[in-house]
Protein backbone atom coordinates (compact mmCIF):
# COMPACT_ATOMS: atom_id res chain seq x y z
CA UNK A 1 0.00 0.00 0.00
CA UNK A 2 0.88 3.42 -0.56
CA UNK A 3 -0.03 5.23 2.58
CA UNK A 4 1.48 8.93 3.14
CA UNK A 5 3.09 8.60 -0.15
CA UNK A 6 3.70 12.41 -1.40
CA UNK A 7 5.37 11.63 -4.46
CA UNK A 8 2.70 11.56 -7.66
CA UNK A 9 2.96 9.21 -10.58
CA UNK A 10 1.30 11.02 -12.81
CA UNK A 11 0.48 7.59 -14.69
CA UNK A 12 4.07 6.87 -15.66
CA UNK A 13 6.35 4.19 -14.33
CA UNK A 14 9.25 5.60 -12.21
CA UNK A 15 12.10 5.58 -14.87
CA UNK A 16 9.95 7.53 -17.03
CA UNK A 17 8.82 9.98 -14.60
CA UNK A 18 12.06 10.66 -12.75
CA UNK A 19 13.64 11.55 -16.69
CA UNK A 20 10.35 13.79 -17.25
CA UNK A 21 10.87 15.76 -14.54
CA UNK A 22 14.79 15.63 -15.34
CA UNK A 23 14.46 17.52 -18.72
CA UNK A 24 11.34 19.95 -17.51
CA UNK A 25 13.65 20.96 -14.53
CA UNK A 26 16.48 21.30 -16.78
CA UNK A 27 14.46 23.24 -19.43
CA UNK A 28 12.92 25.57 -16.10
CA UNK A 29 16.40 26.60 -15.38
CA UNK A 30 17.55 27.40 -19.24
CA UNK A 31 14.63 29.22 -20.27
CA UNK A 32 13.39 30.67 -16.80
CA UNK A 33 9.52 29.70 -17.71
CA UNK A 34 7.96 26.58 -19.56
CA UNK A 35 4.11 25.55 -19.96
CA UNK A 36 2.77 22.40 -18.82
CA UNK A 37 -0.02 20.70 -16.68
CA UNK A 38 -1.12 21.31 -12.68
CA UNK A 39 -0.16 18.79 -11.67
CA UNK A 40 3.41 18.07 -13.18
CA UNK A 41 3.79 21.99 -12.18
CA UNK A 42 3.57 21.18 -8.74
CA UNK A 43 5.70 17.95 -8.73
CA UNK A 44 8.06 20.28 -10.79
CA UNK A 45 8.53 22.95 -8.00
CA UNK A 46 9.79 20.25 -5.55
CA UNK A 47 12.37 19.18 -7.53
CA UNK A 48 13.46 23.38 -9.02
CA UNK A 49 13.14 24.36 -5.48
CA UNK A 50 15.39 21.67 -4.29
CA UNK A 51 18.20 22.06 -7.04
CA UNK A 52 17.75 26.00 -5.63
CA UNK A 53 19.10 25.37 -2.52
CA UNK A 54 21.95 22.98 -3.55
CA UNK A 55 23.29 26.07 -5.45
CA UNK A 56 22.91 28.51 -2.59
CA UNK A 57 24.94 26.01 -1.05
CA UNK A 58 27.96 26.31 -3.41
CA UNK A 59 30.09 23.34 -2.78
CA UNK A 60 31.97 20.52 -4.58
CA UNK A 61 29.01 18.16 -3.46
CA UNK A 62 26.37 20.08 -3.94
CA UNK A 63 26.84 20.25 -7.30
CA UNK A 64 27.79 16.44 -7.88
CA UNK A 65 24.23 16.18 -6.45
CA UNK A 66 22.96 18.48 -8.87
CA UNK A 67 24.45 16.97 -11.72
CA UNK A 68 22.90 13.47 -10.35
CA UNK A 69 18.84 15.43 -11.72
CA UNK A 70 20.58 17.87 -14.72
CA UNK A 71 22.92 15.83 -16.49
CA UNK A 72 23.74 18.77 -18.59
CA UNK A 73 26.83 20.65 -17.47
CA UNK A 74 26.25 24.06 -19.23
CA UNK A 75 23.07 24.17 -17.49
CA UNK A 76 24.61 23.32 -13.93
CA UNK A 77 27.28 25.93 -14.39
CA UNK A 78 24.44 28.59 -14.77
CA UNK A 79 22.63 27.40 -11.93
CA UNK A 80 25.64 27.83 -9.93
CA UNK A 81 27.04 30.99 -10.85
CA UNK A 82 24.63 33.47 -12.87
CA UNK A 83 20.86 32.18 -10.96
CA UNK A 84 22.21 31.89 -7.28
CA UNK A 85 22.70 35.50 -7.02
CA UNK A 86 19.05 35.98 -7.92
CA UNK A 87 18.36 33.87 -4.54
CA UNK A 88 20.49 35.20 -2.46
CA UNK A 89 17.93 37.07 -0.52
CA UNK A 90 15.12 34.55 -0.43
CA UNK A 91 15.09 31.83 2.27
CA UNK A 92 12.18 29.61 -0.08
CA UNK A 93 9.50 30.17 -3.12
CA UNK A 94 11.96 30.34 -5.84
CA UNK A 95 9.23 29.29 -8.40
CA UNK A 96 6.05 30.82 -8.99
CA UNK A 97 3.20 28.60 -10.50
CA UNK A 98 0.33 30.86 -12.79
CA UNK A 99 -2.50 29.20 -13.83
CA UNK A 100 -3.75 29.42 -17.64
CA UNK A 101 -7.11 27.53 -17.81
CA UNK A 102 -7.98 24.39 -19.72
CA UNK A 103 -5.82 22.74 -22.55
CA UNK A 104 -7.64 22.72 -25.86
CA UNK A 105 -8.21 19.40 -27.23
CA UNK A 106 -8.59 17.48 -23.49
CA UNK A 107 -9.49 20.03 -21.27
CA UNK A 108 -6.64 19.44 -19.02
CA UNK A 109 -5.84 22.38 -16.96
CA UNK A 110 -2.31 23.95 -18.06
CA UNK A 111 -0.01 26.26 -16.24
CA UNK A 112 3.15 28.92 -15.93
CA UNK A 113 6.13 27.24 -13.95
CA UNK A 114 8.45 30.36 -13.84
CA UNK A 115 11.54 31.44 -12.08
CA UNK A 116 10.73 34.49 -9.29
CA UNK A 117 13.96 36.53 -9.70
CA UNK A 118 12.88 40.25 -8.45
CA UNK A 119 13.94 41.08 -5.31
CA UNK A 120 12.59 41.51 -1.62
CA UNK A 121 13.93 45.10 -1.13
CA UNK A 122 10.92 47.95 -1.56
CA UNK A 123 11.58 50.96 -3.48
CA UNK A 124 11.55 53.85 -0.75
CA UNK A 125 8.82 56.83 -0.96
CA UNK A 126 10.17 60.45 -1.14
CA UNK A 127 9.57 62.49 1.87
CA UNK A 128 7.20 65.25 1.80
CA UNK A 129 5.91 68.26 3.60
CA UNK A 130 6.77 67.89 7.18
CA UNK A 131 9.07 64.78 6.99
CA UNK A 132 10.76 66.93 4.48
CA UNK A 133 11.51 69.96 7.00
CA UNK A 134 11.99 67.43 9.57
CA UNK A 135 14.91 65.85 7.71
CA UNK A 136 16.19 69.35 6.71
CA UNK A 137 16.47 70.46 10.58
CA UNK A 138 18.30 67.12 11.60
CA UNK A 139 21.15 67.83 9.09
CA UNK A 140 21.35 71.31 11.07
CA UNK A 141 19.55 73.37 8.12
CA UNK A 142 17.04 75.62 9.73
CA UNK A 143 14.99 77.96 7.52
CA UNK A 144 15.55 81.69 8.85
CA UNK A 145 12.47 83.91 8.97
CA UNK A 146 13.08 87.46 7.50
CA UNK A 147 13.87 90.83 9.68
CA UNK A 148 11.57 94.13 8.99
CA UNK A 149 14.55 95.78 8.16
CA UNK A 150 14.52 93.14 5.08
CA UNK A 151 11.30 93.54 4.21
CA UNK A 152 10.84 97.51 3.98
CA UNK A 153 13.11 98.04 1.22
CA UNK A 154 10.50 95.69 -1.12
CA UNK A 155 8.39 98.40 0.01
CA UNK A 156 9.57 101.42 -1.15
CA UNK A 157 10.24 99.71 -4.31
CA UNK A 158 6.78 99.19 -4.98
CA UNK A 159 6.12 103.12 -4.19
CA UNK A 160 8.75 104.13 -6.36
CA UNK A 161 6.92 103.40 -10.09
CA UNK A 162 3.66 104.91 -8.63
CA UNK A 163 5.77 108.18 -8.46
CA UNK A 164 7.51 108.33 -11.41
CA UNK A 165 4.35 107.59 -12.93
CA UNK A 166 2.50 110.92 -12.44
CA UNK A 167 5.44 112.99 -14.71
CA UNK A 168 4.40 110.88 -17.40
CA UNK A 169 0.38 111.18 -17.25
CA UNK A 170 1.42 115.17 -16.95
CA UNK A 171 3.57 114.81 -19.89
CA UNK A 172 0.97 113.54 -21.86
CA UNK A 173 -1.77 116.01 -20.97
CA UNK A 174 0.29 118.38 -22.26
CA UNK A 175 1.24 116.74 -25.36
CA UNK A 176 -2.73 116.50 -26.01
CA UNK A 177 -3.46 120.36 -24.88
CA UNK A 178 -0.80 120.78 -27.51
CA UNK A 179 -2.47 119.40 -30.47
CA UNK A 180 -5.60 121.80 -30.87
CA UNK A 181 -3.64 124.51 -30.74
CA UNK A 182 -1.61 123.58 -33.81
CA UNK A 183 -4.62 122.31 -35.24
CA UNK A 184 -5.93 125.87 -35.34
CA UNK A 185 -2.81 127.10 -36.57
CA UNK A 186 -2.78 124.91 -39.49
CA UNK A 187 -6.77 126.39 -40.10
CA UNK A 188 -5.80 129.87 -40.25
CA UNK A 189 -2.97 129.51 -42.47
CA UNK A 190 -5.44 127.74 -45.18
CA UNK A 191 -7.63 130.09 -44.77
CA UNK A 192 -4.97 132.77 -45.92
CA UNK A 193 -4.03 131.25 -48.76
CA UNK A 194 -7.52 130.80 -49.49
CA UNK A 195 -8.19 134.80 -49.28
CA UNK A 196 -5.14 135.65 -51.37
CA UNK A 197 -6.04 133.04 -54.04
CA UNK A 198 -8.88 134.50 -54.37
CA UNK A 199 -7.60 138.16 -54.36
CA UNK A 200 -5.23 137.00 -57.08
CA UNK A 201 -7.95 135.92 -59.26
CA UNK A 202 -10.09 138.78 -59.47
CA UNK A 203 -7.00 141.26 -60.09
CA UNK A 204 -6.40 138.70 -63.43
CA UNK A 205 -10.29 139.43 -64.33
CA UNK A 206 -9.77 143.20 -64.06
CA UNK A 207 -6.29 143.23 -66.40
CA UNK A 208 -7.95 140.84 -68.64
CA UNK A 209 -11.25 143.24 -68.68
CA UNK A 210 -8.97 146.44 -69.20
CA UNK A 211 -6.95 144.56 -72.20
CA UNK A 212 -10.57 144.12 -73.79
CA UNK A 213 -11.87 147.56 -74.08
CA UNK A 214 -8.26 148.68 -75.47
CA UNK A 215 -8.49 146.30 -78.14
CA UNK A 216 -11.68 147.98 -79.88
CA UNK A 217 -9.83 151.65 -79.47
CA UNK A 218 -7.51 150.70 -81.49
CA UNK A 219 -8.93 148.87 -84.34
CA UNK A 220 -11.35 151.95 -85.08
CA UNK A 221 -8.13 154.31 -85.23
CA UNK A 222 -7.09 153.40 -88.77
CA UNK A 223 -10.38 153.54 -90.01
CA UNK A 224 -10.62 157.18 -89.18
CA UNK A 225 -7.31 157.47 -91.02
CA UNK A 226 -8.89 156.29 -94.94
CA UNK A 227 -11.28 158.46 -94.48
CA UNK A 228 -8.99 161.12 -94.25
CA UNK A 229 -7.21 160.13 -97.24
């Protein structure tokens, strides 16, 4: 009988299920993740787990005993000296098992076996607000709070442009008094010219006038002058 019996036989004979699990341990470690049933999953993460620790362990025997399950070298070597220092800070759980759902074809439920390689250590938050000032004061930086004698010069800087600003809306009052008055100027001088244009003009219709009545005058003098003859 085969009372408190852990080991399953997942309807193989022995030979054939110790070199099953021989090459799907062998293929975990080379390719870091493989697909295959529940069941051989868990019987799988015995044996991974297992060749784990004999690498943690490091020695001469430890890796005879590995090479006992892996017969391939190459794959022992890595085991030994690239994927230990992935476990240094775990004490157990070096596989992680994700389940898929059912295989197409006979419904058998299929899995993830993977390799967990992150590590333990938690990425620290960035203090802020209080914790912030809190750290600032234990280095020995304390904020210093300003004198009045600091803060009255910002004052009389602000009352300075208000100052200077009343030349300039004088300046241009002025400037816009200024503008009728040369606005009238420009009027009466057009108006001038206007007046002697039209002076100008009539003194040309007088001449013109006086040219016309000498004219006549002095065709009708040689017609006096035959009738003399």
């Amino acid at each position: 009988m085969r009372h408190r019996k852990r080991t399953r036989r997942l309807g193989r004979t022995t030979p054939h299920r110790q070199a099953m699990m021989r090459n799907m341990v062998a293929s975990l470690f080379q390719h870091g993740r493989i697909i295959t049933t529940d069941t051989r999953a868990k019987e799988l993460r015995r044996l991974a787990d297992r060749m784990v620790t004999l690498a943690k362990d490091g020695s001469l025997h430890a890796r005879r005993q590995a090479l006992t399950v892996i017969r391939d070298r190459d794959i022992v070597a890595k085991l030994f000296e690239e994927l230990k220092q992935k476990f240094v800070s775990r004490n157990g759980g070096y596989t992680r098992i994700i389940k898929i759902g059912p295989r197409r074809g006979d419904a058998a439920l299929m899995s993830y076996v993977e390799l967990v390689t992150e590590s333990l250590e938690r990425p620290k938050k960035k203090k802020k607000g209080k914790a912030a000032e809190v750290a600032a004061a234990a280095a020995g930086v304390i904020p210093q709070a300003k004198t009045a004698s600091e803060e009255e010069p910002a004052e009389t800087k602000e009352e300075v442009p208000s100052e200077a600003g009343q030349p300039a809306e004088a300046e241009t009052e002025k400037v816009g008094e200024s503008e009728p008055e040369t606005s009238s100027e420009e009027e009466s001088a057009a108006a001038e010219e206007a007046s002697e244009s039209s002076d100008e003009s009539v003194e040309t219709e007088d001449s013109v006038q006086e040219e016309e009545q000498d004219q006549p005058e002095q065709r009708e003098t040689p017609k006096d002058d035959d009738n003399t003859q």
